[in-house]
Structure formats: structure tokens, C-alpha cells
Protein backbone atom coordinates (compact mmCIF):
# COMPACT_ATOMS: atom_id res chain seq x y z
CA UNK A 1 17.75 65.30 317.77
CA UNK A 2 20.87 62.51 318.09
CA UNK A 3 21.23 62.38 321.64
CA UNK A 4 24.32 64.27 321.25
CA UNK A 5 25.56 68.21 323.05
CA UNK A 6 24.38 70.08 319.67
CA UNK A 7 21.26 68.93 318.86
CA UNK A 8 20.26 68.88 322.49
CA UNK A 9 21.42 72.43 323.16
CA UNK A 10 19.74 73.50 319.69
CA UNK A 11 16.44 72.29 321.40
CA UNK A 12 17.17 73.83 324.78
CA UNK A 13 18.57 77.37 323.09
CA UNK A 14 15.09 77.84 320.62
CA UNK A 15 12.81 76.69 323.79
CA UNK A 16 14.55 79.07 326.00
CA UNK A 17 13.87 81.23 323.42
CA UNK A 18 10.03 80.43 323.52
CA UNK A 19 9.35 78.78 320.56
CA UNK A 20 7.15 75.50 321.16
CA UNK A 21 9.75 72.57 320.64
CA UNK A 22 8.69 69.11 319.63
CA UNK A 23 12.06 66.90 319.75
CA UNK A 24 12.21 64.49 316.67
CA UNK A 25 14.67 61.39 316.69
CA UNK A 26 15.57 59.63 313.40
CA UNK A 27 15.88 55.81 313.07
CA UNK A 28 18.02 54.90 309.93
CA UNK A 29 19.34 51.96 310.37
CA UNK A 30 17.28 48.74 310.67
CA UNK A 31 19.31 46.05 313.03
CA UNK A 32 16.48 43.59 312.98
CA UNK A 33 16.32 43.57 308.88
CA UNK A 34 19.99 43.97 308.51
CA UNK A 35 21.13 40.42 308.70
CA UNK A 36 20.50 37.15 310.39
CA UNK A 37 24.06 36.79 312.06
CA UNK A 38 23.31 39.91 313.96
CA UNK A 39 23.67 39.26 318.10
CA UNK A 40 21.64 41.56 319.82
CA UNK A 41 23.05 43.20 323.09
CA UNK A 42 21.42 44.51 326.20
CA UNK A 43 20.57 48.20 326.31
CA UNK A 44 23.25 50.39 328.29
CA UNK A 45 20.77 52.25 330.30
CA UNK A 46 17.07 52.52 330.61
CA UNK A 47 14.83 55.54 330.93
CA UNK A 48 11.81 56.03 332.29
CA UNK A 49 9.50 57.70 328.95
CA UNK A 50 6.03 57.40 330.61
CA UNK A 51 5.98 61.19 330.68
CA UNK A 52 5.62 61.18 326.50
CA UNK A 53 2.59 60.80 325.61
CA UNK A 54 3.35 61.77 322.29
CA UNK A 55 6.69 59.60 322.22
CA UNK A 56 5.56 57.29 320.03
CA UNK A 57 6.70 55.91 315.99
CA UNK A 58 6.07 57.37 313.29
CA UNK A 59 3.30 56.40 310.89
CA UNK A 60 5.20 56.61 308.29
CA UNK A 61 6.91 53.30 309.68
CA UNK A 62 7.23 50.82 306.63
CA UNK A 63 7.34 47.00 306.33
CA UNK A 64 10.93 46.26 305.56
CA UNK A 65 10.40 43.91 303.00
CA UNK A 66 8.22 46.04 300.91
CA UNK A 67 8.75 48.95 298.27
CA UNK A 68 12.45 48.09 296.86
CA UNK A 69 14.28 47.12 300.75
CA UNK A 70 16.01 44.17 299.84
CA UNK A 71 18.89 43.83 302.68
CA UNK A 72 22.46 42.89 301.06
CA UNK A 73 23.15 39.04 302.20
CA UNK A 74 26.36 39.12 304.42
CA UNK A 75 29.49 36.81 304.82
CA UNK A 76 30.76 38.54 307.91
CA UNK A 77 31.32 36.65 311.02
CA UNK A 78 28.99 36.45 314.09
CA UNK A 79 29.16 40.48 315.98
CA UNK A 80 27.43 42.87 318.32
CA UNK A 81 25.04 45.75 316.83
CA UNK A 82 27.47 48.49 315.77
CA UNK A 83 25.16 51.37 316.12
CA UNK A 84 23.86 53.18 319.25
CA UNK A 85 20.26 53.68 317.64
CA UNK A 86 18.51 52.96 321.02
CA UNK A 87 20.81 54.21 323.33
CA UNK A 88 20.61 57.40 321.44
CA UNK A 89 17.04 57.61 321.35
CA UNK A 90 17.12 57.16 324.85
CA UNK A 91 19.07 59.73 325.19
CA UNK A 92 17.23 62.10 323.53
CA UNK A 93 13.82 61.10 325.79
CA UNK A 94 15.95 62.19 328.64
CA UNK A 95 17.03 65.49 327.21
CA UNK A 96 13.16 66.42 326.53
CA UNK A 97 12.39 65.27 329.76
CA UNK A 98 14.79 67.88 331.36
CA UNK A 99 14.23 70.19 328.99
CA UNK A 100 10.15 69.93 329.20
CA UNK A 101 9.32 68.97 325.59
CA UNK A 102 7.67 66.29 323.86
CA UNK A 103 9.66 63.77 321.37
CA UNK A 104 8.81 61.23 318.34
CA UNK A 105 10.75 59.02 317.25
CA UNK A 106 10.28 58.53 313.36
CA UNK A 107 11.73 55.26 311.44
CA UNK A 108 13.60 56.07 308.07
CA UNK A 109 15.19 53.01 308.29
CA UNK A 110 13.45 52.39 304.63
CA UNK A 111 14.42 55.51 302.82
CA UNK A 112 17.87 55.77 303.97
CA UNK A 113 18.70 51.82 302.90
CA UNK A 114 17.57 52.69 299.60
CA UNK A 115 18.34 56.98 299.04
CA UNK A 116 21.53 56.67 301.19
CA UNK A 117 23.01 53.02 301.77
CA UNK A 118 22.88 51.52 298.78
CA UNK A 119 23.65 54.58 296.00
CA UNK A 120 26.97 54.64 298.57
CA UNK A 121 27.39 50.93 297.64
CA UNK A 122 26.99 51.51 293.93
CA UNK A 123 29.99 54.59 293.79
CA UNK A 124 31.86 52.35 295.51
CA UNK A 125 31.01 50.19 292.99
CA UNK A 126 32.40 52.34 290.42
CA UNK A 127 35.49 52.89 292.15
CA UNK A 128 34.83 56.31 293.85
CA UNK A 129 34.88 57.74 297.74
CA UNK A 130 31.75 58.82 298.65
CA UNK A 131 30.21 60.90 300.79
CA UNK A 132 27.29 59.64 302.62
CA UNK A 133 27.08 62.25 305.09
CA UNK A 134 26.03 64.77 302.75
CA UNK A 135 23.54 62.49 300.62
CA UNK A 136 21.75 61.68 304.08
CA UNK A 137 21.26 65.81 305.10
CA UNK A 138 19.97 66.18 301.27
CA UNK A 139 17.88 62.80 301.20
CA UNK A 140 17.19 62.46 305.09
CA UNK A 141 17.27 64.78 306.96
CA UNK A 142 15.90 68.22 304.88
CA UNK A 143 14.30 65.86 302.44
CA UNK A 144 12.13 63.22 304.00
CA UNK A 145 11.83 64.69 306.87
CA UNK A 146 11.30 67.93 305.28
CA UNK A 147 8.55 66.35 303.94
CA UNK A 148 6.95 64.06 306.52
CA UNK A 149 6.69 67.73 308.62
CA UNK A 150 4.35 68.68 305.79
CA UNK A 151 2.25 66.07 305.31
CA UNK A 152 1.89 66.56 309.20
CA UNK A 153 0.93 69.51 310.08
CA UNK A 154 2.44 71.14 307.62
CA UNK A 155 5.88 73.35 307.50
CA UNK A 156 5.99 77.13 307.46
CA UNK A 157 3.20 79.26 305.96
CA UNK A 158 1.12 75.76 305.06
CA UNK A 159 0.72 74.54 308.69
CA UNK A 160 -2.66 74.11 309.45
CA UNK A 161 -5.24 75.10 312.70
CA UNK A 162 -6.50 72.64 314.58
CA UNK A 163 -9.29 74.60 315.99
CA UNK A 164 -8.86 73.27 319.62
CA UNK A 165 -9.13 76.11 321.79
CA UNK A 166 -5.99 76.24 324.89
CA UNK A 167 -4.79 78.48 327.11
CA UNK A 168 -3.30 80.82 324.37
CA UNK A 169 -6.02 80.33 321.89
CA UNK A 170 -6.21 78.47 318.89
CA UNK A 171 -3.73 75.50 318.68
CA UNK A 172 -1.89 75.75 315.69
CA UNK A 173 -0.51 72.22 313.74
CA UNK A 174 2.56 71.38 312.66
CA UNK A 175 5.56 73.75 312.77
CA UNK A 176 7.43 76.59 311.85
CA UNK A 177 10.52 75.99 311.01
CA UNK A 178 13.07 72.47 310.98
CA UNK A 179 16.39 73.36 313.29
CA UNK A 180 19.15 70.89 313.80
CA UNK A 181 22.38 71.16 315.59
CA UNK A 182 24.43 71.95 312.46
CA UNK A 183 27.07 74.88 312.65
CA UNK A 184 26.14 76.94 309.89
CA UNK A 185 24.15 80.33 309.26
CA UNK A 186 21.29 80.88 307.16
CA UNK A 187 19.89 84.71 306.32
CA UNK A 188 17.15 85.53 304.74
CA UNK A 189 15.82 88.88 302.43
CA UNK A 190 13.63 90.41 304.85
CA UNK A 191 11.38 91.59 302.04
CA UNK A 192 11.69 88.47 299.83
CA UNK A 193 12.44 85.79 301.86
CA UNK A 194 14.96 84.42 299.99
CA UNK A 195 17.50 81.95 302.21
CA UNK A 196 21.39 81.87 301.70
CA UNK A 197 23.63 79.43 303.51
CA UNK A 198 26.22 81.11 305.28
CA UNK A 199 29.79 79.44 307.36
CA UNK A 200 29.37 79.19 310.93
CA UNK A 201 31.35 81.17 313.31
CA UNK A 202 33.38 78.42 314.34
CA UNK A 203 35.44 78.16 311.61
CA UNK A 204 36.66 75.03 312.90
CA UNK A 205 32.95 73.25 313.59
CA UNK A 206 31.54 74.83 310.32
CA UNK A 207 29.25 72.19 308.29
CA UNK A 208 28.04 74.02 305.51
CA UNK A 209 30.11 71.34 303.58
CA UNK A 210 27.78 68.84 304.42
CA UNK A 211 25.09 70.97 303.30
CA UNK A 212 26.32 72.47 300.42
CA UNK A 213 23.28 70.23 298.37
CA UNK A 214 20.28 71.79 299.94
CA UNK A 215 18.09 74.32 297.80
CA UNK A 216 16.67 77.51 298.92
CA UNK A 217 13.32 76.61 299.40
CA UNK A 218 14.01 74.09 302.03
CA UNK A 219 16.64 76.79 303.55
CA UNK A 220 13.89 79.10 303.63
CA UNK A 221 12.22 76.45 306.58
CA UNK A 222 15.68 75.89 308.54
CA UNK A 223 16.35 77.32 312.16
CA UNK A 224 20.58 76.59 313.02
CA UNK A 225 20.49 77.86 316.31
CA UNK A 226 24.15 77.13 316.91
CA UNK A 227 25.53 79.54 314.05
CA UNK A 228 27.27 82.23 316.21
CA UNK A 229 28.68 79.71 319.02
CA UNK A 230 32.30 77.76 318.40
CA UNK A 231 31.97 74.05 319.84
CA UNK A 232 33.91 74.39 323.25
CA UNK A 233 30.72 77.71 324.36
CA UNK A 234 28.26 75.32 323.41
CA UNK A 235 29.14 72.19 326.09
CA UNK A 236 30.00 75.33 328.74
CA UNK A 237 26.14 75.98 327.65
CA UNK A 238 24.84 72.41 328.37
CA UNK A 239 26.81 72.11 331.45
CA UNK A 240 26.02 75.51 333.40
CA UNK A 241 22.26 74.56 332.47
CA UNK A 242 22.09 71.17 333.86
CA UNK A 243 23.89 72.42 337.02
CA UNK A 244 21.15 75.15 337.55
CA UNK A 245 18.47 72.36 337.21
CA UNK A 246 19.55 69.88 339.46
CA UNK A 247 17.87 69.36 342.54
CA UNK A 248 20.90 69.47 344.81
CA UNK A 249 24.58 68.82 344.73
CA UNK A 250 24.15 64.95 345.32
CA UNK A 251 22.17 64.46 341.52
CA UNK A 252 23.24 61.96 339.40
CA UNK A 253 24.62 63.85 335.79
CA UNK A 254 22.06 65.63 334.58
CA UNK A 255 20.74 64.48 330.70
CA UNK A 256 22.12 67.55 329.45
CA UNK A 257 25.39 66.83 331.46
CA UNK A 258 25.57 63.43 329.82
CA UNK A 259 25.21 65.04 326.31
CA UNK A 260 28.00 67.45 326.79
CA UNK A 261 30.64 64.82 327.87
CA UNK A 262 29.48 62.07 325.51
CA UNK A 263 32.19 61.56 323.05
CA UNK A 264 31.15 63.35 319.53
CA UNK A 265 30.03 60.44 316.96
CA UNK A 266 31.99 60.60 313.91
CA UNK A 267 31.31 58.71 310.82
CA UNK A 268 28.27 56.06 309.88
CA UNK A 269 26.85 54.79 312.90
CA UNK A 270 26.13 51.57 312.18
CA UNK A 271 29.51 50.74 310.97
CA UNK A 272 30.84 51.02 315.03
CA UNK A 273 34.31 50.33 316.01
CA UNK A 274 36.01 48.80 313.48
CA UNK A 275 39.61 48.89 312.49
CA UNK A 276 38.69 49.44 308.83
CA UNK A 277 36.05 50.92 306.71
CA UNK A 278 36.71 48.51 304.35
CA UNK A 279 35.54 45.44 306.52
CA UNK A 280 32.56 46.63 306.49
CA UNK A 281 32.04 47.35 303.03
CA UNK A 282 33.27 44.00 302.65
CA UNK A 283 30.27 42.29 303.80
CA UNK A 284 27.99 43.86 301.13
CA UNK A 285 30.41 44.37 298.65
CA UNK A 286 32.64 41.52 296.70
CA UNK A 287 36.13 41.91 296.94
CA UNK A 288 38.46 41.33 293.61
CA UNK A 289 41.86 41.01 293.73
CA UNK A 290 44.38 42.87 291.32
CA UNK A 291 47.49 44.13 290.77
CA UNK A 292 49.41 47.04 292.34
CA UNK A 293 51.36 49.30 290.34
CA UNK A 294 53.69 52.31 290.90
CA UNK A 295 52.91 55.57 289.22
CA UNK A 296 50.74 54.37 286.88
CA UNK A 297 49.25 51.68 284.50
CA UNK A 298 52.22 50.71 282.61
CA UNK A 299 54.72 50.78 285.87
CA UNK A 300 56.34 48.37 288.30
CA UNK A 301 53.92 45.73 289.79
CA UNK A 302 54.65 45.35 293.21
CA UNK A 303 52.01 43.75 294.95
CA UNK A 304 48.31 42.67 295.02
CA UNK A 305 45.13 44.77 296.55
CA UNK A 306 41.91 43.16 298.36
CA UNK A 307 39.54 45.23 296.18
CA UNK A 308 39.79 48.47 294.69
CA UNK A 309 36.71 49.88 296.91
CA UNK A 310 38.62 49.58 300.29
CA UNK A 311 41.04 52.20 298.70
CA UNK A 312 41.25 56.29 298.93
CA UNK A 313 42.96 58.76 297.15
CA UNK A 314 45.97 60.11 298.86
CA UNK A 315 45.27 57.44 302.01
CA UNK A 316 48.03 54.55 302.89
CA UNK A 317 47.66 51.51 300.95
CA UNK A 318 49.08 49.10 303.02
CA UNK A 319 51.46 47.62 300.35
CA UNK A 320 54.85 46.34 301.71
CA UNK A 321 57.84 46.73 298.92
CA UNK A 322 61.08 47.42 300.17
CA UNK A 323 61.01 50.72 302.89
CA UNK A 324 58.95 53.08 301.18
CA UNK A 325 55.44 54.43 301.94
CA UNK A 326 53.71 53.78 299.26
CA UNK A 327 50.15 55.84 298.94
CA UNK A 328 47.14 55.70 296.66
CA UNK A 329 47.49 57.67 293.48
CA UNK A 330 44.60 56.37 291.89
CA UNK A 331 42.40 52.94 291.25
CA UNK A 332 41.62 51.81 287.42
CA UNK A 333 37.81 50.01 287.39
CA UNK A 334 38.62 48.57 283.73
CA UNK A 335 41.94 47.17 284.50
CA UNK A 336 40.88 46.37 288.15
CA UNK A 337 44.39 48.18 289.41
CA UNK A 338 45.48 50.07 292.22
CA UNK A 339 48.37 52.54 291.35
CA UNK A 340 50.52 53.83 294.45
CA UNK A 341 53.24 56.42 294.28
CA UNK A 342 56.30 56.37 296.99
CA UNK A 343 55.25 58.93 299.65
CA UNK A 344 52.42 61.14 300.86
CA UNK A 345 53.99 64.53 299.58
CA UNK A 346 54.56 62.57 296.38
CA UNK A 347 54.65 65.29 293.44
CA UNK A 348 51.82 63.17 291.45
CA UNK A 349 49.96 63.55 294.34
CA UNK A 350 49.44 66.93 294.00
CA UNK A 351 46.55 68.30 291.13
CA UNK A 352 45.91 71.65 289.70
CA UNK A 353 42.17 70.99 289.28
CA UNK A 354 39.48 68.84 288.80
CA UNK A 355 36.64 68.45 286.59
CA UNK A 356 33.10 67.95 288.68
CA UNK A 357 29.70 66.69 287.37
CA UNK A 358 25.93 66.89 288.63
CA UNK A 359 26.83 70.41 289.94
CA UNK A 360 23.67 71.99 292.52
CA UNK A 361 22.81 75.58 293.00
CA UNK A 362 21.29 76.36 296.56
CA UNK A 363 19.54 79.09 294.71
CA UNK A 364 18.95 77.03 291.78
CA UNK A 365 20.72 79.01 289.21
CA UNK A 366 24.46 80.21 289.00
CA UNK A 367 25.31 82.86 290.81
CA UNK A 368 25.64 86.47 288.92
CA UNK A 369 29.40 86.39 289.84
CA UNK A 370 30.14 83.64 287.77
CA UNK A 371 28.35 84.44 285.11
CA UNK A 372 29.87 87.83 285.05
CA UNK A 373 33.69 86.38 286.05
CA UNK A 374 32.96 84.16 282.49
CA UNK A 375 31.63 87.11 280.35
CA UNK A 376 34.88 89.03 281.40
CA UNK A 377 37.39 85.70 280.35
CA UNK A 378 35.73 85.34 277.47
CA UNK A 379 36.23 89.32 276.34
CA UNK A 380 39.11 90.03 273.87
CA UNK A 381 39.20 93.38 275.41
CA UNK A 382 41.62 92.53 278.30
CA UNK A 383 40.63 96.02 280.22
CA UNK A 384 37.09 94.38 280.43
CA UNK A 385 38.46 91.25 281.86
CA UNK A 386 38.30 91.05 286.26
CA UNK A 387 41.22 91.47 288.36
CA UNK A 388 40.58 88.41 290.17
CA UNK A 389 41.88 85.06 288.13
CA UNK A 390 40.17 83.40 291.54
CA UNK A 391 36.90 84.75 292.07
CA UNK A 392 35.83 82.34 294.26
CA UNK A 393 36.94 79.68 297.04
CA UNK A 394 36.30 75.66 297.56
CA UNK A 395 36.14 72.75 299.74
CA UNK A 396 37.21 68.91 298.38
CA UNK A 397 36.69 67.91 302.28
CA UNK A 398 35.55 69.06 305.13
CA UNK A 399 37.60 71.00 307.47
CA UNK A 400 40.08 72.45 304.55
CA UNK A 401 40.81 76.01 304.52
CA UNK A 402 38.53 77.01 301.46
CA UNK A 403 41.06 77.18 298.48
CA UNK A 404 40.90 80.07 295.93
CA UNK A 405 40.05 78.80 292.25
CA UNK A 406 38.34 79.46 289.21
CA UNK A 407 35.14 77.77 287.59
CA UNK A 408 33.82 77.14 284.18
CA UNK A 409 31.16 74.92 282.47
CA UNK A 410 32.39 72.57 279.78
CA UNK A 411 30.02 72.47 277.04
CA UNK A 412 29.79 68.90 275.09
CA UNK A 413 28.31 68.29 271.75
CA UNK A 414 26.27 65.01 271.02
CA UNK A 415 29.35 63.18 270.27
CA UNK A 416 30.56 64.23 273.37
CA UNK A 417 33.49 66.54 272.50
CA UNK A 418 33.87 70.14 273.99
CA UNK A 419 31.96 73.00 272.46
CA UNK A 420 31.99 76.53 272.91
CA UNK A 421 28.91 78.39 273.65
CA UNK A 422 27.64 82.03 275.00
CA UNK A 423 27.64 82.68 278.77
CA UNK A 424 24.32 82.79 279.68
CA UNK A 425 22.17 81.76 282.62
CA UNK A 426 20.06 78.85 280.68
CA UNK A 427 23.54 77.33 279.18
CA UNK A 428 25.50 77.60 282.25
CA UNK A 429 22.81 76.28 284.23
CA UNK A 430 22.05 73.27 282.09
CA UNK A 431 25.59 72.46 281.83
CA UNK A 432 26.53 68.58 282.96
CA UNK A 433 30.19 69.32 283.88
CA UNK A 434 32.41 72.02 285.11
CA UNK A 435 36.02 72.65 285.30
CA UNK A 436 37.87 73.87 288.58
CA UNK A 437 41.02 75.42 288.68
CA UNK A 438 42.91 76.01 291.81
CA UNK A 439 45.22 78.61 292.53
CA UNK A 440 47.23 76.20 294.43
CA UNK A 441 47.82 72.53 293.70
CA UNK A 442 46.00 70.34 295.40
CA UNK A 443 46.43 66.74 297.27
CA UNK A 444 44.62 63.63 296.83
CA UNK A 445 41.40 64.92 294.85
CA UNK A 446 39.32 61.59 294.83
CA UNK A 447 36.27 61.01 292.27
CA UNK A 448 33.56 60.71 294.23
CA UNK A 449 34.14 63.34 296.81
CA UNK A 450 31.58 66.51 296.79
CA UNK A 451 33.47 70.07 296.17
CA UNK A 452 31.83 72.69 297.44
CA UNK A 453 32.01 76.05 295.70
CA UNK A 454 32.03 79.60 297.97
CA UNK A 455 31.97 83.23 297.69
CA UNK A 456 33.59 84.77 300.90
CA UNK A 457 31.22 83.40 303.71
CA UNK A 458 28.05 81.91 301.50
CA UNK A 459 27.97 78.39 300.15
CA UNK A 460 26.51 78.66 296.68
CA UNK A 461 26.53 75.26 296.06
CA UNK A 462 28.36 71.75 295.77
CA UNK A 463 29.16 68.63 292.60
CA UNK A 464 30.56 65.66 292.35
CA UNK A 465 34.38 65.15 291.53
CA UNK A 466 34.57 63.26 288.46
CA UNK A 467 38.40 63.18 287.67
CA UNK A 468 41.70 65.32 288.62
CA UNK A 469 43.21 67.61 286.32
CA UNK A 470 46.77 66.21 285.47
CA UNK A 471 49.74 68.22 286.15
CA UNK A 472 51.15 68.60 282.10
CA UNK A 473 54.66 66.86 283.35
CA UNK A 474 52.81 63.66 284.21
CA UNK A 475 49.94 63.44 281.40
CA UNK A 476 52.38 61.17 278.59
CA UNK A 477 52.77 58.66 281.50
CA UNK A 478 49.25 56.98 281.72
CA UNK A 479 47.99 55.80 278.44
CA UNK A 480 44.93 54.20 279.92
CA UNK A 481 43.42 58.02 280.65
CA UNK A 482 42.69 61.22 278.66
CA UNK A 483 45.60 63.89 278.51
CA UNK A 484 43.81 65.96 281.13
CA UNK A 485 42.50 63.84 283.46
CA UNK A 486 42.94 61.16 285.75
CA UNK A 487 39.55 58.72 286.38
């Protein structure tokens, strides 16, 4: 639970429901460890939590300074804490309250710094964009906490018995199933069990693109109570419920009240209000100056960036040459420069594909489709070959309209050149890179960015973006790439 109207409704929904709810709050971000220029500020509210007796840490709680956390030295002037860590948890002690459950609060602090935080500094780094949300649900949130639910209690069909006799019998440890607040679907084989990851109803809300790097076997453990309702049901939900619960007409706003009109957190949260991303990465990371060029490495230099990692794909760059709105086509580690092209519908803006790396299958193999989709392009009989040039849809953000394209593994030799080898499961599964072709071109595909691949309504999986595919009318004009991509 976050404090916020889906997590808190995903604990009221599966309690009305009568499951037995524990609420469990996530601390990832350690304010005490994070620098010594930090300047704490007052809580915004206080709660009374006397009621929890089982509110208390985590034992899993870990010495900052051991086991690899080394906090990043800053050079950022003196500032409030940016994240709402305690007012959240706060938040969600008041929910349980109303709602009549217990909560923990369990410090990841540790584990995030070093799965999460720092891998994002590193592809940064590298000069890439990416996307911490969806290492933290893989990492985080269905991975350590996945597994700190087994090693107490246990999860699913390994929970233990505690042999303490209640009311309804024997007291059973640890829990059933994980649920979050996420708007997605999972369905399972009733006779096998198997789990597939589904879109959410609200098409609009859906998340499955931040969870596109789970497996099945964690799936298998997942409750998403919020699948079939759009956003705007769901605060109706918390609201008509913490109107029937108050005491009389005079009640201060109800915890669940407070949830639904609390404004929806978007982003990291400990990188708070800030005008720029990129001031905040600029306190861990160094920033080098270089040269701006348009179009590409051998064109006009017009300028100087502040460092190529405060820069995104297809985003403004901020560079002031005559009238023109000049946007980021692309940023060159080696060289150290940031190439911008005059406008954001600008033609070289626009890619026909991309090539992706360290590709994940939910079910942890590719998907029969593609395998026979490949088998059929491969045939010299053209009546074998499929209809469908686009099997399949994907995401290169979240919130696009899934875009119909066409996959394939790229097969490399030891010297690293392209191969050609037989479809099968084993090669097309142990294939490093794969090439995506869109039916439509494309804007601002950035290397570092997760794709996520579809078929109709289930998420079969997600990759890294490595590079863009270049559109052929542009690949002579950048010697400092391959012909078919763009780093």
C-alpha cells in the first residue's frame, strides 16, 4: 500500500471480499543516509497508530552502510526532503485503521539503492533513458517483496500453520496471494495454473507496461483487484465508502476520503518538485559539456549541452539558434555530442523500427505465435507464409496506443556478425537481440526505454531498446553509426 486511492481501495475491495488483509507499506528511499545537506521538515499530519500492534519494521531492516550501500556524495545546495515517505505511511495506518486491518511497514531502502537507484545511474551513464518504474515492480515490488512474503510465512501453497487454535480454527501463516493497486488482469488455467498478464479495462489507466518484466511464477501469486474498474469508478468507490462509515455529517474527511482526492504521484518520489529531472541527476551524476549539432555528427554546431544524461529522445533541448525548435535526435557517448533536428514532427524523428536486447518472456519461452509467424517468413512457399505481416502489437511508452509490428531474433556469430539459424524454441529463446518492425513509423524511440511486446489483450513480455532502425534516406548521413541503426 502507498497511501494513495488504488492501493487503498485494492485493500478495502479484497477485505470486503473476505479475504484476511494485512496492509504492507514499502520504504525505499533512505533520507537519513542520503546526504548530509539534507534539512529535515516537520511531518504534515500525525496519526494516532496505537491500534497496530503489528505496525511495526521489518526485520529485514539493514544497516545502511553495510552490504554494497555506499550513498553517492552530493554537490547540490541546502533543500527540504523531496519524498512523502512518512506522510505516506501515515497515510496508509489511517486507511487500515478505517478499513479494520493490520499494517507493516517494511524498509527496502537497501535493495532499491543498489537493484533500482544506482543501475538507473549507470544507463544514464551510458547515455540511455531509463525506466525505473519498471525495474522497481521487477526488483521491488514482485521480487523482494515477493520474497520476504516467503521467508515469512510463506506465499501460496508453501505458507505454513501456526497451530494456534482461534475462533475459525487453525491460524494459518503467511498469505495467499500479493495484490497491489495496479490496473492490469491476470488469468489463470484452471487446471494448470498457469498465469498470463492481461490489459486492464481502463484502457487509459492500464499498467501492464510497467509490468511487462514479471515471470509467470510470480504472476501465478498476484491478486489486481482493480482490473475491471477505469480510474474515475474507483475514487466514486473510495468516496461512497468513507461516507457510509462516518459517524455523522460533521466528520472530518474520512482516510479513504483523503486517498481519493490526494493528487496521483507521478514519477520517483524522492526526486519532489523540481523543475528538471536533470537537477537531480545532477547531484549524483557529473555533468560534461559538449557540442550541439544539427542532424547529425558531421553537421552545423550550434551550441553547447550541460551533459548528455539530462537529454531525451524526441524531448526539447533547450538550445537557442535563431527561431527554430530544435529537439533531441540523438546523444553520441564517444564523441560526447548532442544532435538536435529543427522541429518535433521533424522527418528524422520518425523510425521504422528498433533493435531491442535482454528481451523477457512472462512465460519464459517465446510464444508459439512467433515461432510459427517466423517458420511461415522463412518458407519459400509463399502460400505457407501468414496473412498478417504484423502479428503482433507494442508499447515504447506507456500510455501509447499499442502499435502493430513484426519481431525477429538476430542471430550473431562469435565475431559478432549476423547469422542465420532454424526457428526453434531453444535458438529463439537464447537469442541476445531482436529486431522490431513497425507498421507505422515511429517518434523518438530512445535506447534505454523498455518495449513491450503484445498479442491482442496479453502482455507476453518486454526488452530493452538498444538503437532505432534508420529510415534508408537518412543512413549515408551519420558516419559515426552502423547503416541501420542509430546508438
Amino acid at each position: 500500500m502507498s497511501g494513495g486511492v488504488d492501493s487503498s481501495m485494492c485493500a478495502h475491495i479484497l477485505h470486503s471480499q473476505g479475504y484476511d488483509v494485512t496492509g504492507l507499506y514499502m520504504h525505499n528511499w533512505n533520507h537519513d543516509e542520503e546526504t548530509q545537506d539534507e534539512v529535515e521538515t516537520p511531518p504534515t499530519s500525525q496519526h494516532n497508530t496505537t491500534y497496530l500492534s503489528e505496525s511495526t519494521l521489518s526485520t529485514e531492516h539493514h544497516s545502511p552502510g553495510g552490504n554494497g550501500y555506499k550513498p553517492m556524495p552530493r554537490t547540490a545546495p541546502i533543500r527540504p526532503k523531496a519524498c512523502t515517505s512518512d506522510r505516506d505511511w501515515a497515510d496508509v495506518q489511517s486507511v487500515c485503521a478505517q478499513i479494520g486491518i493490520p499494517a507493516r511497514r517494511l524498509d527496502f531502502s537497501r535493495q532499491y539503492w543498489n537493484q533500482v537507484f544506482q543501475v538507473m545511474l549507470q544507463e544514464y551513464e551510458r547515455g540511455r533513458t531509463p525506466n525505473p518504474d519498471v525495474s522497481c515492480n521487477r526488483e521491488i515490488k514482485f521480487g523482494e517483496l515477493v520474497e520476504w512474503c516467503r521467508r515469512n510465512g510463506g506465499l501460496g501453497k508453501d505458507r505454513g500453520v501456526s497451530g494456534v487454535r482461534s475462533s475459525g480454527g487453525v491460524r494459518e501463516e503467511g498469505w495467499d496471494y500479493l495484490a497491489t493497486g495496479h490496473y492490469a488482469r491476470v488469468e489463470r488455467d484452471p487446471e494448470t495454473g498457469v498465469a498470463r498478464l492481461l490489459r486492464a479495462k481502463d484502457s487509459n489507466k492500464d499498467q501492464t507496461y510497467y509490468l511487462s518484466t514479471l515471470s509467470e511464477s510470480v504472476l501465478r501469486h498476484v491478486l489486481f483487484p482493480l482490473a475491471q474498474y477505469d480510474k474515475p469508478t474507483v475514487k466514486r468507490m473510495a468516496l461512497a465508502f468513507a461516507s457510509s462509515s462516518a459517524t455523522n455529517q460533521d466528520d472530518e474527511l474520512t482516510s479513504l476520503q483523503n486517498a481519493a482526492l490526494k493528487k496521483e504521484s507521478m514519477g520517483i518520489c524522492f526526486v519532489g518538485q523540481r523543475k528538471r529531472f536533470g537537477d537531480f541527476l545532477k547531484e549524483y551524476l557529473d555533468p560534461l559539456p559538449g557540442p550541439v549539432r544539427i542532424n547529425g555528427l558531421g553537421g552545423e554546431v550550434i551550441g553547447t549541452h550541460k551533459g548528455l544524461f539530462q537529454y531525451t529522445v524526441g524531448q526539447a533541448s533547450g538550445v537557442i539558434h535563431k527561431h527554430n525548435k530544435w529537439v533531441v535526435l540523438k546523444t553520441d557517448l564517444p564523441s560526447n555530442t548532442l544532435v538536435v533536428v529543427d522541429g518535433t514532427q521533424n522527418d528524422r524523428l520518425f523510425s521504422p523500427g528498433l533493435i531491442a536486447e535482454d528481451w523477457h518472456w512472462i512465460s519464459g519461452a517465446p510464444p508459439k505465435k512467433l515461432l510459427q509467424f517466423l517458420t511461415a517468413t522463412n518458407s519459400t512457399n509463399t502460400k505457407d507464409k501468414q496473412n498478417d505481416e504484423y502479428p503482433f502489437t507494442a508499447q515504447i511508452r506507456h500510455r501509447q496506443i499499442p502499435q502493430p509490428c513484426a519481431i525477429e531474433p538476430i542471430f550473431e556469430s562469435a565475431a559478432g556478425n549476423e547469422v542465420s539459424l532454424s526457428t526453434t524454441v531453444a535458438n529463439v529463446s537464447s537469442a541476445r537481440l531482436f529486431r522490431v518492425r513497425f507498421k507505422d513509423l515511429q517518434r523518438a524511440v530512445a535506447p534505454g526505454q523498455i518495449l513491450v511486446l503484445y498479442d491482442q489483450d496479453e502482455c507476453l513480455g518486454g526488452a530493452v531498446i538498444k538503437s532505432s532502425l534508420l529510415r534508408p534516406e537518412y543512413a549515408h548521413e551519420d558516419s559515426g553509426n552502423q547503416p541501420s541503426t542509430v546508438n
